[in-house]
Protein backbone atom coordinates (compact mmCIF):
# COMPACT_ATOMS: atom_id res chain seq x y z
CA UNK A 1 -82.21 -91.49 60.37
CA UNK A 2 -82.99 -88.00 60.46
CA UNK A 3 -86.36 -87.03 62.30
CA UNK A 4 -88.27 -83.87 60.47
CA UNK A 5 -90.79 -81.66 61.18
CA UNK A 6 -93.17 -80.26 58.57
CA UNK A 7 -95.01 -77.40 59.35
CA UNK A 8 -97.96 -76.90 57.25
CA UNK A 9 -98.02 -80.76 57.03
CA UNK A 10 -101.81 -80.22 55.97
CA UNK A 11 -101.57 -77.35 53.23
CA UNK A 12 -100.96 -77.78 50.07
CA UNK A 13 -96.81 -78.05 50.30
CA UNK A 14 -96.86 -79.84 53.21
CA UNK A 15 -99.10 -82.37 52.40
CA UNK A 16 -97.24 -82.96 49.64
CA UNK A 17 -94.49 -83.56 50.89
CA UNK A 18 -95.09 -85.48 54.05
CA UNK A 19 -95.70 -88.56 52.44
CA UNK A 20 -93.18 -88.69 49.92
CA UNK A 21 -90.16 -87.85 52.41
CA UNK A 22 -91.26 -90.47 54.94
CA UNK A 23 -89.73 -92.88 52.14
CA UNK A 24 -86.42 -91.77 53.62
CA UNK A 25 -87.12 -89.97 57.13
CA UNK A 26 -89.07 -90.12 60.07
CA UNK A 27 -91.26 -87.18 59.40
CA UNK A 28 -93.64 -85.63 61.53
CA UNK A 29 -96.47 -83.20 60.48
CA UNK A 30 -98.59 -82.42 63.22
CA UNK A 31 -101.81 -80.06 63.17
CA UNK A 32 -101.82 -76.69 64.31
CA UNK A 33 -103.60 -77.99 67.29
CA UNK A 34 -100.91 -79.92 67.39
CA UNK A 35 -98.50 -77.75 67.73
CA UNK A 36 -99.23 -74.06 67.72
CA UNK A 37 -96.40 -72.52 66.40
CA UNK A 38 -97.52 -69.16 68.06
CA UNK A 39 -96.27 -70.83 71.15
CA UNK A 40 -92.68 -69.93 71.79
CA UNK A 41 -92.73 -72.61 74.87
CA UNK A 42 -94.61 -75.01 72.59
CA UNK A 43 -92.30 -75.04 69.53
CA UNK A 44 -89.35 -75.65 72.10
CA UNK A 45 -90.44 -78.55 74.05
CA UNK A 46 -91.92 -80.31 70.90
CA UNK A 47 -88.38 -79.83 69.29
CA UNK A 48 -86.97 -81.68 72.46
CA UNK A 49 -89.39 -84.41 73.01
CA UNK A 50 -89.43 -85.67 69.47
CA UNK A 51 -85.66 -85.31 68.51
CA UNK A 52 -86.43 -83.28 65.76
CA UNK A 53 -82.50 -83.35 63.54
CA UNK A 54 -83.94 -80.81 61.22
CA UNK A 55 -87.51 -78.59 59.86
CA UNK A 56 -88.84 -77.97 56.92
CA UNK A 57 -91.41 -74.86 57.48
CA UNK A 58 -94.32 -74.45 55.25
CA UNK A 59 -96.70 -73.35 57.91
CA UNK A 60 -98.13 -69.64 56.56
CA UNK A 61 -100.82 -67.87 59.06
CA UNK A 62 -103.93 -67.93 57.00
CA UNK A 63 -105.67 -64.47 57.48
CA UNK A 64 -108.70 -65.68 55.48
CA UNK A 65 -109.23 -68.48 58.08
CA UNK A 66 -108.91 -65.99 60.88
CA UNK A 67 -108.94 -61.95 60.19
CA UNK A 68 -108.27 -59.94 57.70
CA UNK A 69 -105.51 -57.40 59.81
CA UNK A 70 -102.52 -57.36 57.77
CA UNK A 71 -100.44 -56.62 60.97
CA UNK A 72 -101.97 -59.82 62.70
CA UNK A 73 -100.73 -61.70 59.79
CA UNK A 74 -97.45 -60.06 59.81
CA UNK A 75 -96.78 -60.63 63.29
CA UNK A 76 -98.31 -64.10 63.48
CA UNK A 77 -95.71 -65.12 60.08
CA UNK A 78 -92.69 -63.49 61.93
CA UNK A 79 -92.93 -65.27 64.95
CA UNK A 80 -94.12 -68.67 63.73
CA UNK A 81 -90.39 -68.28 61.96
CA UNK A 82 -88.45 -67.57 64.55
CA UNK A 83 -90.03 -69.72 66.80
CA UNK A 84 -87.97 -72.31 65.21
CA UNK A 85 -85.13 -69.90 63.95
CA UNK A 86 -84.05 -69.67 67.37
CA UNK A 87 -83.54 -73.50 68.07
CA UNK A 88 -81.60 -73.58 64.20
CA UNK A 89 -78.05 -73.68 66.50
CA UNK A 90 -79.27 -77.52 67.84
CA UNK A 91 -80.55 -78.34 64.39
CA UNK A 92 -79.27 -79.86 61.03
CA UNK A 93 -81.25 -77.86 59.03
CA UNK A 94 -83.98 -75.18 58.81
CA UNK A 95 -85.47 -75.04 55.34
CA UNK A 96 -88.49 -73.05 55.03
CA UNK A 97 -90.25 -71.90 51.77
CA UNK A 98 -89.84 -67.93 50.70
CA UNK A 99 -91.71 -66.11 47.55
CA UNK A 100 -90.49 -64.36 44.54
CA UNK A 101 -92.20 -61.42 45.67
CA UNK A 102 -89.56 -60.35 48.26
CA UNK A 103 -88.36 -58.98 44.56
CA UNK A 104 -91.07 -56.52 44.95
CA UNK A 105 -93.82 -57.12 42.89
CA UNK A 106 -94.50 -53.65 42.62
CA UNK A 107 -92.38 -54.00 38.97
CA UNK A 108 -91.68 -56.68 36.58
CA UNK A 109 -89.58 -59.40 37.89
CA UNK A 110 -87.80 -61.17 34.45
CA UNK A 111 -86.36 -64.66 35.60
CA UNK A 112 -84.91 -62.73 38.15
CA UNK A 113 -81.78 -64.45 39.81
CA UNK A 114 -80.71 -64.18 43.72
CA UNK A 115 -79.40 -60.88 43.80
CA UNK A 116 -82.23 -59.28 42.93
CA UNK A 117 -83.41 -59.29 46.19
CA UNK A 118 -82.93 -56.03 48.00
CA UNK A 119 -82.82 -54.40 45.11
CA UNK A 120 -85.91 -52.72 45.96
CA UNK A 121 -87.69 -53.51 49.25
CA UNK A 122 -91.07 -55.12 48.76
CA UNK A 123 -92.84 -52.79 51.00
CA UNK A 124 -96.42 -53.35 49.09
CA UNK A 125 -97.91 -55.87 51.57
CA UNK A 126 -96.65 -57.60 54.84
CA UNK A 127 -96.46 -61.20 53.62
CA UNK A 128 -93.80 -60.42 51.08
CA UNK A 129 -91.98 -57.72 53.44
CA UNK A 130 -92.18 -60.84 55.73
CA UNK A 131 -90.38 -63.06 53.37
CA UNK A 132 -88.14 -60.28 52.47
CA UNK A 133 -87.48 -60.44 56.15
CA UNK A 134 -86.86 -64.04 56.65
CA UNK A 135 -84.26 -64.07 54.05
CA UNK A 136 -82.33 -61.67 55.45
CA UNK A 137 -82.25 -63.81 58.81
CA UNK A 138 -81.48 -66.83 56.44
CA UNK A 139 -78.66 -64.72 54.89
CA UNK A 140 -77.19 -64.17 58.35
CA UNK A 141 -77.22 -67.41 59.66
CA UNK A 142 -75.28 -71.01 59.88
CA UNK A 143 -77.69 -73.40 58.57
CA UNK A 144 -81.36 -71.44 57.46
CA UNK A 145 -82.00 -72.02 53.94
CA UNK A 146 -85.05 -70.26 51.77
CA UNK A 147 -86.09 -71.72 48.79
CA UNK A 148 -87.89 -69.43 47.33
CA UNK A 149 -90.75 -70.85 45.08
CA UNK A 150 -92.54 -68.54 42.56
CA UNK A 151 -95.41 -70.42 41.33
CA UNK A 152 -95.80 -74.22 41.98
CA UNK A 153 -98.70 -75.79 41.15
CA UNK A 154 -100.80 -79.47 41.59
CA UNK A 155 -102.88 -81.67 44.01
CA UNK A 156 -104.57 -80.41 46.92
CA UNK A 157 -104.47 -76.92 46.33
CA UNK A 158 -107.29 -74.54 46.53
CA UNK A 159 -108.73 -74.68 43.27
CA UNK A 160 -110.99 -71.95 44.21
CA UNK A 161 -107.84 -69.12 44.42
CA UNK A 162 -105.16 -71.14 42.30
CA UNK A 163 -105.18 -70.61 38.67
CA UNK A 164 -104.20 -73.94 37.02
CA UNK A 165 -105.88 -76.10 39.54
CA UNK A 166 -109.19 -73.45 39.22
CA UNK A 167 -108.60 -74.36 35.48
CA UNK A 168 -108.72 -77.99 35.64
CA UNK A 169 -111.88 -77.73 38.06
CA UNK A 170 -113.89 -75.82 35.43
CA UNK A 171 -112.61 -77.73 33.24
CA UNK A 172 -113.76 -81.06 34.31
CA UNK A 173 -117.39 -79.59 34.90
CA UNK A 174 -117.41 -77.73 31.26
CA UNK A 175 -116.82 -74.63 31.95
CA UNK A 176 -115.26 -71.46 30.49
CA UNK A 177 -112.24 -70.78 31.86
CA UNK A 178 -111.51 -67.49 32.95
CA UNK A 179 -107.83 -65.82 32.88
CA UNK A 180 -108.78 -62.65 35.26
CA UNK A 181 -105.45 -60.71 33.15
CA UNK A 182 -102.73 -61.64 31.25
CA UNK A 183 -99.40 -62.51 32.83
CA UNK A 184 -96.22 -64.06 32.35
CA UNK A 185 -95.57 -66.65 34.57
CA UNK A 186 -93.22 -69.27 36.14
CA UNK A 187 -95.32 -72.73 37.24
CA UNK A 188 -93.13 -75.50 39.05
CA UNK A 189 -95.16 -78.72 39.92
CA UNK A 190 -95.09 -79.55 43.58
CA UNK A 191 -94.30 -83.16 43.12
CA UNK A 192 -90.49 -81.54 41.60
CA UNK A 193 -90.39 -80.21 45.26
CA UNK A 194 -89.47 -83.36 46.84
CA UNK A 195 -85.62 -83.79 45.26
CA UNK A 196 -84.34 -80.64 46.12
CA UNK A 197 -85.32 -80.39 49.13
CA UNK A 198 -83.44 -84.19 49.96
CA UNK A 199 -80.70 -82.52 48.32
CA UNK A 200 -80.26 -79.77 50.51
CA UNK A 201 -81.18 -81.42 53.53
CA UNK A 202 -78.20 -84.38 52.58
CA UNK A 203 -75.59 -81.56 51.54
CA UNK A 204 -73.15 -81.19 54.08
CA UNK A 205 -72.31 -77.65 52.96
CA UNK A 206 -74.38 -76.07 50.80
CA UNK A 207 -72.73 -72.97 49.29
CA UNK A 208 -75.80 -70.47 49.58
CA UNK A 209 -78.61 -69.67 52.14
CA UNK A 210 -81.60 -68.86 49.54
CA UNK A 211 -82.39 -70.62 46.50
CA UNK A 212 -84.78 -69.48 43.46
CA UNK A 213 -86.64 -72.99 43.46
CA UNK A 214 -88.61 -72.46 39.74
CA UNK A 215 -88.81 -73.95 36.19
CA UNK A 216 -86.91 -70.94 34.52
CA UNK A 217 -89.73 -70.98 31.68
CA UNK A 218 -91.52 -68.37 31.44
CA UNK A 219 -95.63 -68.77 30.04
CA UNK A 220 -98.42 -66.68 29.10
CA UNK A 221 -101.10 -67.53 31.61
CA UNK A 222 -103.20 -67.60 28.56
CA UNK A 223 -101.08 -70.47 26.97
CA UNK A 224 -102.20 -72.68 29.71
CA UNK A 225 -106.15 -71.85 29.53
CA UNK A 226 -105.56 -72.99 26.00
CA UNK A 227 -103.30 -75.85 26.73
CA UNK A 228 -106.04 -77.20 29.38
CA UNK A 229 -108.96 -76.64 26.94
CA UNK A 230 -106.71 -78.77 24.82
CA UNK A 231 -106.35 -81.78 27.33
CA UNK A 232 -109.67 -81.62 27.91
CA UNK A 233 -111.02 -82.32 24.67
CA UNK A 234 -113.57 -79.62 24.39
CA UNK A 235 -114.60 -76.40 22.89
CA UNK A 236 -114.17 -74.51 26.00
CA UNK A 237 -114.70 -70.64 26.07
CA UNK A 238 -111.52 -68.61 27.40
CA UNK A 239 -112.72 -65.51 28.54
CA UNK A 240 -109.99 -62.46 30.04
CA UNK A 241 -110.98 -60.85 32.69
CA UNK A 242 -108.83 -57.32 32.85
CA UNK A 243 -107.33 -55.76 29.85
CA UNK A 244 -103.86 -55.46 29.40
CA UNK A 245 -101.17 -57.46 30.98
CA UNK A 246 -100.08 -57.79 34.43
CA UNK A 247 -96.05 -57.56 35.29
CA UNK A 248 -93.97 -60.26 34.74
CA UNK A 249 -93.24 -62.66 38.10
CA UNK A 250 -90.55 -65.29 36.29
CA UNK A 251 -87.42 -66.28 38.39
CA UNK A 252 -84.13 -67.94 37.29
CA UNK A 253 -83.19 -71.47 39.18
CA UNK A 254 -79.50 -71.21 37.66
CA UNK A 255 -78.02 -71.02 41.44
CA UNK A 256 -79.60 -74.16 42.17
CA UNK A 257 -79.53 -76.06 39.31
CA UNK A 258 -75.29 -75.07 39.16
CA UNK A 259 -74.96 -76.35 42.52
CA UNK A 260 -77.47 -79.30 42.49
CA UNK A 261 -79.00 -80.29 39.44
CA UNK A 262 -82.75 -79.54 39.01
CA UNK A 263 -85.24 -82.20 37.26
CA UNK A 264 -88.43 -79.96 36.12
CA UNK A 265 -91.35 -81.87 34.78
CA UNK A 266 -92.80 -80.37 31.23
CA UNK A 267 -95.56 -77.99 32.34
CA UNK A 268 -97.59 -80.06 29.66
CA UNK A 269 -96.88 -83.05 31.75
CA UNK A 270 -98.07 -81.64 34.56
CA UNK A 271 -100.82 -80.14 33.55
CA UNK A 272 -101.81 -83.43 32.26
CA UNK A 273 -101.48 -84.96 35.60
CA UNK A 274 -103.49 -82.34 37.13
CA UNK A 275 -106.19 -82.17 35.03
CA UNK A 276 -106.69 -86.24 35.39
CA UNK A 277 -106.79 -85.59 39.02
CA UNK A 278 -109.69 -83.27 38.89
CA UNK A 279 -111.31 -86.21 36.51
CA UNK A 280 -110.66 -88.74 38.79
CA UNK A 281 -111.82 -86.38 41.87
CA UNK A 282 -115.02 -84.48 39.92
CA UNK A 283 -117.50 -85.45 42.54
CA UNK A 284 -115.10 -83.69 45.04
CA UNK A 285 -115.76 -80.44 43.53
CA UNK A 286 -118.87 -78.45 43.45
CA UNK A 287 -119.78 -77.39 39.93
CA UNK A 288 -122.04 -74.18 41.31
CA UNK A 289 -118.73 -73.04 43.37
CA UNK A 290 -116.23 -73.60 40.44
CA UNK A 291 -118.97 -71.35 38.63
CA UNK A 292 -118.49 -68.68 40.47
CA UNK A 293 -114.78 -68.56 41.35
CA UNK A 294 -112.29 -66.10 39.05
């Protein structure tokens, strides 16, 4: 049975998929206390002493959790990737999780396929010039593979920064929901996550090193305020932040889906889902803070 370790194991990606792949693997998912992965030593000797076959990193340094220096968090992402990039040649796989925005999100990017990238280097912050990064490594190697998520969506996110989760949350507490400007969108719900991942880590040659891993749908983020005012059952206020509308961020999953078939749940569906979470978990969530988020 193959043993894997999740970074991240307790964000949002992680988490959600720890418990579902420990149906068919040992998984492991320890804390950053854990395991630092800022420890080049550390990362090694864990690797070692729990047989790890292959890694699925999710792990992201969190700036707002420590400082705000974009080269701390540039540095701190780099080596928490090759940390483990360097023991890939021992490993089955290495699947970690990249962004649309090594596209450069400086311009629209229009369900954008795998060869947009390095088109234009994303040069506009460090975390997607560290992606960008990362993906050329991937690119270059025997078994690293990026699937590269756009926007993904569901339970245990931070519904304070996350739109359709913040959505659901002021939802729940009858509020209006706020859309801070108009966009174009692609949404994938984590839960659809889980299968290609298994895929990829049961292929025995997978034809490509980076993956778009989206719905190929593009949405108005307006069309979902609407959709969970809907759901809810009430009168709700929608209220736009920013005039105009933001560039498009919409990628196509046509490499993936061509090589291993790609379920995507119905964003209605999962919107549904979601917003029956927040129901189910109202209590959780503070109605003065959902207030005041954007």
């Amino acid at each position: 049975m193959k043993r894997i370790l999740i970074t991240g194991g307790g964000g949002f990606i992680g988490r959600n998929l720890r418990d579902k792949l420990a149906q068919w693997y040992t998984v492991f998912a320890p804390s950053s206390r854990e395991l630092d992965l800022l420890d080049r030593e550390a990362v090694g000797q864990y690797l070692r002493q729990q047989q790890i076959t292959d890694v699925i990193h999710s792990a992201v340094y969190n700036q707002k959790r420590r400082n705000l220096d974009p080269a701390a968090d540039f540095s701190a992402n780099m080596k928490m990737f090759f940390h483990l990039a360097e023991h890939a040649p021992r490993l089955g796989k290495l699947i970690y999780f990249g962004s649309g925005a090594e596209m450069d999100k400086t311009r629209p990017i229009c369900q954008a396929d795998e060869e947009e990238v390095g088109r234009s280097i994303p040069l506009q912050n460090d975390y997607s010039l560290s992606k960008y990064l990362m993906n050329l490594a991937a690119r270059q190697s025997e078994n690293i593979y990026n699937l590269r998520l756009f926007g993904v969506y569901g339970p245990y996110e931070d519904w304070k920064t996350c739109f359709i989760s913040n959505l659901c949350a002021k939802a729940v507490h009858s509020l209006p929901l706020t859309v801070r400007q108009e966009c174009v969108f692609d949404f994938l719900l984590v839960d659809d996550l889980v299968q290609p991942v298994r895929s990829l880590l049961e292929s025995p040659a997978p034809r490509r090193h980076d993956y778009n891993l989206c719905s190929g749908v593009p949405v108005c983020l307006t069309e979902i305020a609407g959709m969970v005012r809907e759901i809810s059952g009430q009168p709700l206020e929608i209220r736009i932040l920013a005039p105009g509308e933001n560039r498009e961020y919409t990628g196509s999953p046509d490499r993936f889906r061509e090589e291993f078939g790609l379920h995507v749940t119905p964003l209605r569906l999962g919107v549904e889902s979601l917003y029956a979470f927040f129901l189910a978990n109202k209590d959780a969530v503070d109605r003065e803070t959902v207030k005041h988020t954007r």
